[in-house]
C-alpha atoms as a PDB file:
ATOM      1  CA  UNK A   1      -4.073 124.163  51.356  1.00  0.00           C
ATOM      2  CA  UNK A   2      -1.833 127.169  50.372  1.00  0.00           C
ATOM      3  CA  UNK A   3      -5.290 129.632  51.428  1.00  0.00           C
ATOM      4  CA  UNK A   4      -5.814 127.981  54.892  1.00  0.00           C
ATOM      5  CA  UNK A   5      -2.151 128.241  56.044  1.00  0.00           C
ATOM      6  CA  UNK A   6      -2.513 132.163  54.510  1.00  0.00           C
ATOM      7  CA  UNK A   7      -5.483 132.620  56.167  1.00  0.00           C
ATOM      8  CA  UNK A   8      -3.985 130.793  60.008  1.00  0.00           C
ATOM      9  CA  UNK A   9      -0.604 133.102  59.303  1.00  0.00           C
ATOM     10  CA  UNK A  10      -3.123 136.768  58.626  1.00  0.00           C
ATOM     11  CA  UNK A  11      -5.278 136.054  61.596  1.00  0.00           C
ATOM     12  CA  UNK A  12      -2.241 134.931  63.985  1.00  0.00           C
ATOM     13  CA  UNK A  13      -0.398 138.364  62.780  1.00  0.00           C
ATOM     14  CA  UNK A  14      -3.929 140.247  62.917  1.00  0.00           C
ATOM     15  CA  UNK A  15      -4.865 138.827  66.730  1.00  0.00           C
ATOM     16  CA  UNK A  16      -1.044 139.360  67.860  1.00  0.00           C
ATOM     17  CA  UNK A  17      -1.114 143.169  66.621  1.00  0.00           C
ATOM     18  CA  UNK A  18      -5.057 143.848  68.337  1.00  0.00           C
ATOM     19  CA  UNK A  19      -4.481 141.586  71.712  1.00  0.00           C
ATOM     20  CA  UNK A  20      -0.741 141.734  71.820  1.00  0.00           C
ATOM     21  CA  UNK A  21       0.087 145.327  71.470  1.00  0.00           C
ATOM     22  CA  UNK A  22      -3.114 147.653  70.738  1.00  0.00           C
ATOM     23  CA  UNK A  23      -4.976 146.550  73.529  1.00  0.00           C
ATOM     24  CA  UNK A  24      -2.674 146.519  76.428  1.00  0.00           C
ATOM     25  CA  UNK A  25      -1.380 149.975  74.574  1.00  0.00           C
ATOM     26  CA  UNK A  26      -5.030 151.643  75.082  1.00  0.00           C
ATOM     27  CA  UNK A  27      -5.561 149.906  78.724  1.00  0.00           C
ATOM     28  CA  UNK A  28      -2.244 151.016  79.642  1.00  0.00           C
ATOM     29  CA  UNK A  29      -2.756 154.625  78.102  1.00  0.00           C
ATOM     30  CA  UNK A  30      -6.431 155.005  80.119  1.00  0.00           C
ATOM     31  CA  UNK A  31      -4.913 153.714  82.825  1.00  0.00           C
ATOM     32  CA  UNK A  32      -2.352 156.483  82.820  1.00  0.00           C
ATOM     33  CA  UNK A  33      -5.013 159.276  81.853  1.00  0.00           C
ATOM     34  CA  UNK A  34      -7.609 157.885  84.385  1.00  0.00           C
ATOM     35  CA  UNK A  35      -5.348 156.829  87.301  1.00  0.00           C
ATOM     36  CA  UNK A  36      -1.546 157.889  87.350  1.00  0.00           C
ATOM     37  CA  UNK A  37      -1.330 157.457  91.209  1.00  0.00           C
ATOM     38  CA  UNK A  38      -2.569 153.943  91.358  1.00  0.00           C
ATOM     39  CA  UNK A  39      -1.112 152.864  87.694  1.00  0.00           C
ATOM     40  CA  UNK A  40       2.457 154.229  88.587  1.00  0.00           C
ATOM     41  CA  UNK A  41       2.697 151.854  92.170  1.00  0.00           C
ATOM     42  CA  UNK A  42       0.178 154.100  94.440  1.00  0.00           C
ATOM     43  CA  UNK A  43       3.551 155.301  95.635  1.00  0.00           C
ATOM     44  CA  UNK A  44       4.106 157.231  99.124  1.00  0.00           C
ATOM     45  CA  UNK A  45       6.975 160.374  98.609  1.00  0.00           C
ATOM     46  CA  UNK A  46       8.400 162.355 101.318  1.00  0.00           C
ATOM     47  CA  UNK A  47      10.650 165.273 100.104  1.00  0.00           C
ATOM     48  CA  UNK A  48      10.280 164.444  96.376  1.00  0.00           C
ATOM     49  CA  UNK A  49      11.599 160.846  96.951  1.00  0.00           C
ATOM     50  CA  UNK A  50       9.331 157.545  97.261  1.00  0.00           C
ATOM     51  CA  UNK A  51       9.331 155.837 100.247  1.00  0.00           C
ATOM     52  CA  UNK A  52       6.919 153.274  99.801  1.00  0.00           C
ATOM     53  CA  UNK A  53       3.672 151.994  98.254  1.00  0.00           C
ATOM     54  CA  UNK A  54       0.344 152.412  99.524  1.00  0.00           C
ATOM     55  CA  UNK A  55       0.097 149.109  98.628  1.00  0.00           C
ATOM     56  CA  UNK A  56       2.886 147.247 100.015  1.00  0.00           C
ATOM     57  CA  UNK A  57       3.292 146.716 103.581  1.00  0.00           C
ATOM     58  CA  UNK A  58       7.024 147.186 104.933  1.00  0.00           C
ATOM     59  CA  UNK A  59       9.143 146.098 107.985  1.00  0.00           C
ATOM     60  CA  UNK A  60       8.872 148.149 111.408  1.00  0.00           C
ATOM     61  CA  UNK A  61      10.348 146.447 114.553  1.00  0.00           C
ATOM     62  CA  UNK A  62      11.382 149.489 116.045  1.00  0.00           C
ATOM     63  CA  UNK A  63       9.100 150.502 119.755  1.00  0.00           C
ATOM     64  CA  UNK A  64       8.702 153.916 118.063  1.00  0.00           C
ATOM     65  CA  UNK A  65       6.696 152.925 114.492  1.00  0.00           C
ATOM     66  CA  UNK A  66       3.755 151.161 114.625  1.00  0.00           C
ATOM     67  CA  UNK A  67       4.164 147.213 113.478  1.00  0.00           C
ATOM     68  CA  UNK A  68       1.929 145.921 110.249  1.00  0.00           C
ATOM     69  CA  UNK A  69       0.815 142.475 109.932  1.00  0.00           C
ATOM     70  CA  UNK A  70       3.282 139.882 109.985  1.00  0.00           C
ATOM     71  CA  UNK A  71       4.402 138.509 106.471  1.00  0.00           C
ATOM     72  CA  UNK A  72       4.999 135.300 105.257  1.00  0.00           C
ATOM     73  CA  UNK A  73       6.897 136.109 101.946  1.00  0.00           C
ATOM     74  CA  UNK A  74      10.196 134.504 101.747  1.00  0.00           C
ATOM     75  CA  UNK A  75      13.604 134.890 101.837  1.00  0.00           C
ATOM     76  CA  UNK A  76      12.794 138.072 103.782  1.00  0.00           C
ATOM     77  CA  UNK A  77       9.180 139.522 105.102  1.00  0.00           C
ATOM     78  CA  UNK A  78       7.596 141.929 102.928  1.00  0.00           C
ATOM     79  CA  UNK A  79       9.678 140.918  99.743  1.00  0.00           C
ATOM     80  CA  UNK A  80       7.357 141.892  96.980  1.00  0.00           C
ATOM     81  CA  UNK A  81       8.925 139.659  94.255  1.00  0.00           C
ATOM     82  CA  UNK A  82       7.549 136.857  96.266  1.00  0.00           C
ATOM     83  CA  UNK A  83       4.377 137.608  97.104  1.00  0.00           C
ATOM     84  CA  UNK A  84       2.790 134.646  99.209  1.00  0.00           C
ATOM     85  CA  UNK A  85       0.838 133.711 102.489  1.00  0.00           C
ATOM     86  CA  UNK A  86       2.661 130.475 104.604  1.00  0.00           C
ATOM     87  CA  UNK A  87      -0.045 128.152 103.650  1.00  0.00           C
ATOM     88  CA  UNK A  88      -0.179 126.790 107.141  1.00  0.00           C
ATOM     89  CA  UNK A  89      -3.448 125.411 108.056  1.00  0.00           C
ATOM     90  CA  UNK A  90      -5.312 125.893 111.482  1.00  0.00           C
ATOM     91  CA  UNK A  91      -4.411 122.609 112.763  1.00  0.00           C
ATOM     92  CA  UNK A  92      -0.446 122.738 111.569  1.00  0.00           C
ATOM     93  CA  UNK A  93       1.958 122.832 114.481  1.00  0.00           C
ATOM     94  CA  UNK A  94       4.194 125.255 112.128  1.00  0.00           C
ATOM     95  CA  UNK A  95       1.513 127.701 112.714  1.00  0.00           C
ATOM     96  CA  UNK A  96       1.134 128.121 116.524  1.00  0.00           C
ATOM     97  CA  UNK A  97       4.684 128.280 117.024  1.00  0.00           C
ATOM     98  CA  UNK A  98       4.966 131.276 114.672  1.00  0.00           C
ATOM     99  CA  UNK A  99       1.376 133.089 116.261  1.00  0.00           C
ATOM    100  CA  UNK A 100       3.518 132.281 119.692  1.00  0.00           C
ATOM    101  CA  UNK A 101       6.547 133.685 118.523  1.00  0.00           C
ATOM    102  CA  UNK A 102       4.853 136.808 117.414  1.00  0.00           C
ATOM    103  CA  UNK A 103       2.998 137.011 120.454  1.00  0.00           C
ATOM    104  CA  UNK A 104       5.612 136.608 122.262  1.00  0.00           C
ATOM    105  CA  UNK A 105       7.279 139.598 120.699  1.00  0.00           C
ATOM    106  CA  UNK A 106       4.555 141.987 120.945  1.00  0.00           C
ATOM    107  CA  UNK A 107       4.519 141.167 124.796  1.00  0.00           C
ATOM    108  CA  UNK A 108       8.084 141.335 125.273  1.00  0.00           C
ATOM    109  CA  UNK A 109       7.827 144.983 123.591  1.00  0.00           C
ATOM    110  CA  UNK A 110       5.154 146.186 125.935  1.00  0.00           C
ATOM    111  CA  UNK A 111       5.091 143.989 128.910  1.00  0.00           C
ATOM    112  CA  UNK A 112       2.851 146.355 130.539  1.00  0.00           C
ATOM    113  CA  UNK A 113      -0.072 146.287 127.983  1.00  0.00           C
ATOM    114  CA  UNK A 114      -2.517 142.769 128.906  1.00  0.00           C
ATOM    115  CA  UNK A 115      -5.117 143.887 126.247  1.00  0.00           C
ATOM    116  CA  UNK A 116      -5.805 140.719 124.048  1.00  0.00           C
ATOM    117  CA  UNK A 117      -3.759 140.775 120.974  1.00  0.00           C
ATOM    118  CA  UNK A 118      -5.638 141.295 117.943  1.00  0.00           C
ATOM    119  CA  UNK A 119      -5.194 138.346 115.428  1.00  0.00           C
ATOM    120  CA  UNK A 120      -3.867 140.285 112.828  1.00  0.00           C
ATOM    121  CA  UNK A 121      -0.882 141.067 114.743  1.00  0.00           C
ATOM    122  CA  UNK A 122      -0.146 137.366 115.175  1.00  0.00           C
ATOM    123  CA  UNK A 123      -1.144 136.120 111.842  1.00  0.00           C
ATOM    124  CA  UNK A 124       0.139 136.414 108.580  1.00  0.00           C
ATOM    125  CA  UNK A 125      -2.330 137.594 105.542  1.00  0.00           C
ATOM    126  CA  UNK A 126      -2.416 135.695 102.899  1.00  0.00           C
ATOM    127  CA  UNK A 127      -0.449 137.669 100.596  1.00  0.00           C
ATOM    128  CA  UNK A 128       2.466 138.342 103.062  1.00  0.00           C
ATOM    129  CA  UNK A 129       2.098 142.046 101.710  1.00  0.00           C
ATOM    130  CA  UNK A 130      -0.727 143.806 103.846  1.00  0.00           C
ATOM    131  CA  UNK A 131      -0.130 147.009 104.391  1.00  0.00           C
ATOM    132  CA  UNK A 132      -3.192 147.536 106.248  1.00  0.00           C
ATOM    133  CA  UNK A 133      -3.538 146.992 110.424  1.00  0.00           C
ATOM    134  CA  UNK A 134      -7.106 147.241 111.543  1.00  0.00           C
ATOM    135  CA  UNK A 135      -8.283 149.880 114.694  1.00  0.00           C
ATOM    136  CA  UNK A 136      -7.636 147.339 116.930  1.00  0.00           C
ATOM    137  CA  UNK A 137      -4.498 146.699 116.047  1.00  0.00           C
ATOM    138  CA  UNK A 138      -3.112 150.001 116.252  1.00  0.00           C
ATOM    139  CA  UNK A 139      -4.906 150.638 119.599  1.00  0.00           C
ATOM    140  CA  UNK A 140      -3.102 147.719 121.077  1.00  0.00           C
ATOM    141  CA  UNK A 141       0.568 149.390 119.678  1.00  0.00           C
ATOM    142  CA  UNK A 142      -0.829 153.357 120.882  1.00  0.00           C
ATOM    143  CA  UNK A 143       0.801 152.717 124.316  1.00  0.00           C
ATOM    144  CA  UNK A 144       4.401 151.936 123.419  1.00  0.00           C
ATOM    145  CA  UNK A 145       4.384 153.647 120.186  1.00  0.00           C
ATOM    146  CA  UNK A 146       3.843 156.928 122.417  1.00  0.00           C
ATOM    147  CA  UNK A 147       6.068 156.094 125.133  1.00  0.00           C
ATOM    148  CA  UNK A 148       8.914 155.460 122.791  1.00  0.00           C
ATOM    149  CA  UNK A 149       8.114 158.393 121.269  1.00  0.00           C
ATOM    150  CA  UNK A 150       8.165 160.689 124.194  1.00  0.00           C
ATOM    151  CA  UNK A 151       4.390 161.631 122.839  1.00  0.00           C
ATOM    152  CA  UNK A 152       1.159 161.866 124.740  1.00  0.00           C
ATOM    153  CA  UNK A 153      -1.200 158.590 124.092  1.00  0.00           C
ATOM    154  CA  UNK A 154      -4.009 160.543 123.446  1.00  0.00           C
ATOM    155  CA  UNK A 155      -1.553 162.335 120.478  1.00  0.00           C
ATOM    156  CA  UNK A 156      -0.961 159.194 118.954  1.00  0.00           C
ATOM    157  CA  UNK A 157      -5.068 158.413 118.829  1.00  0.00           C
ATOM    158  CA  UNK A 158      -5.681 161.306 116.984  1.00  0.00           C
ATOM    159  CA  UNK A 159      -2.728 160.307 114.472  1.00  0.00           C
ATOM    160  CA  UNK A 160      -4.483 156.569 114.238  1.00  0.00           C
ATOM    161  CA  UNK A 161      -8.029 158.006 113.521  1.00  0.00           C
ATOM    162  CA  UNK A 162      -6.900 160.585 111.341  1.00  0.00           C
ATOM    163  CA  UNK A 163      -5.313 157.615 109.461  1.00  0.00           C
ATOM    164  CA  UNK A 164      -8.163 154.977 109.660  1.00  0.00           C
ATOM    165  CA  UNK A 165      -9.647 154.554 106.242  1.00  0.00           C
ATOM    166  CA  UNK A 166     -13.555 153.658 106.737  1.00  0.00           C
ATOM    167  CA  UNK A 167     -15.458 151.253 104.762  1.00  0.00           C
ATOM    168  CA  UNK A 168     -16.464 151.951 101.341  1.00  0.00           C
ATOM    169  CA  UNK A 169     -19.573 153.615 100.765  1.00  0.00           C
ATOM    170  CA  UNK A 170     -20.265 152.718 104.370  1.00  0.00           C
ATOM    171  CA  UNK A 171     -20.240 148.999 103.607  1.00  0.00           C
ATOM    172  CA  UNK A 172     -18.085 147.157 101.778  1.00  0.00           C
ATOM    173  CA  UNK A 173     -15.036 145.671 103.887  1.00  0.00           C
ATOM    174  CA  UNK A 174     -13.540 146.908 107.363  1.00  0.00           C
ATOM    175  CA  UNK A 175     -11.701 149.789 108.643  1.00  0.00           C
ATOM    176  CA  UNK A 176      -8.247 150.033 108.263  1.00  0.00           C
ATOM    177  CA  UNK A 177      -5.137 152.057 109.057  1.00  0.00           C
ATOM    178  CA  UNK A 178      -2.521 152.211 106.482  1.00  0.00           C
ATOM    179  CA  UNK A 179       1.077 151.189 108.652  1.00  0.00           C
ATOM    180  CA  UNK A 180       3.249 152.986 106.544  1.00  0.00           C
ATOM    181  CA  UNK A 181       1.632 156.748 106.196  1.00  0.00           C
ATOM    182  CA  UNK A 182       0.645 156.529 110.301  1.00  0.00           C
ATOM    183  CA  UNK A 183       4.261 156.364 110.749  1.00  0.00           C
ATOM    184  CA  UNK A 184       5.395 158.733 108.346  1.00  0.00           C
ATOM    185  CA  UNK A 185       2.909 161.222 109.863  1.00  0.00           C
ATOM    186  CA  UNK A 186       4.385 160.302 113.006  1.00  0.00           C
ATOM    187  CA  UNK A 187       7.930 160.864 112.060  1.00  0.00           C
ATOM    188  CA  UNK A 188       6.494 164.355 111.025  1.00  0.00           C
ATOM    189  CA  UNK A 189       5.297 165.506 114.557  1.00  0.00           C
ATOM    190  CA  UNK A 190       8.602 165.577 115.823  1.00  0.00           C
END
């Protein structure tokens, strides 16, 4: 009895040591070595200071910055300690009132603009953290974006294409445009 409980006691203490503190020390360590950038937060600095992650969406409701996807994380959007979509299905009242409330505020920002609103403007993703718009959603938000800005639209293209990541090796997912470093490189053209 006194060899199987010495045996259970070695190979808990040997198994804690390799999975509990050598592995996620040589993962971590590679990690590091391999890919600070991404391992530290992916984060965004302007003047030496961070202003964001690459991978984190943030609040813009100003007319001048371009607006990311709506988030559903709670108490407040974009709070990444609470990562979560709203887990509203299609047929849930709950969810057209908040796709016509967001609506609603993208028109009331740009009465002028009648292009259809693309539906990642009016829906939330599921982890309430995108920081990605597509195209289409940042050509709907070129008009008042520029006018609020004082810049010419065709200015505020070339910041949205020069900010539109393509798919990977031509293939894999969709084109996107990162909300935060457009309107940082905005900020930057004044």
């Amino acid at each position: 009895m006194f060899t199987l409980i010495r045996n259970a006691i070695t190979s808990l203490i040997l198994f804690t040591v390799l999975t509990g503190i050598l592995y996620p020390l040589s993962v971590t360590g590679l990690a590091q070595a391999l890919f600070p950038r991404q391992s530290n937060g992916s984060f965004i600095m302007k003047n030496g200071n961070p202003v964001g992650s690459a991978l984190i969406g943030q609040q813009f409701d100003k007319p001048g910055y371009f607006w990311g996807r709506p988030s559903a994380t709670g108490p407040f959007p974009y709070n990444a300690a609470s990562s979560s979509g709203s887990n509203l299905g299609p047929n849930n009242p709950a969810l057209a009132l908040a796709v016509r409330a967001r609506t609603s505020a993208l028109r009331t920002a740009d009465p002028s603009n009648r292009q259809e609103i693309p539906v990642d403007l009016a829906t939330a993703s599921g982890s309430g953290l995108d920081p990605h718009i597509s195209p289409a959603a940042a050509a709907f938000q070129v008009r008042r974006v520029a006018t609020a800005r004082g810049l010419y639209e065709a200015t505020v293209r070339a910041a949205v294409a020069a900010h539109t990541r393509q798919r990977l090796v031509g293939v894999l997912g969709e084109p996107v445009v990162n909300v935060l470093e457009l309107n940082l490189a905005l900020d930057e053209l004044r």
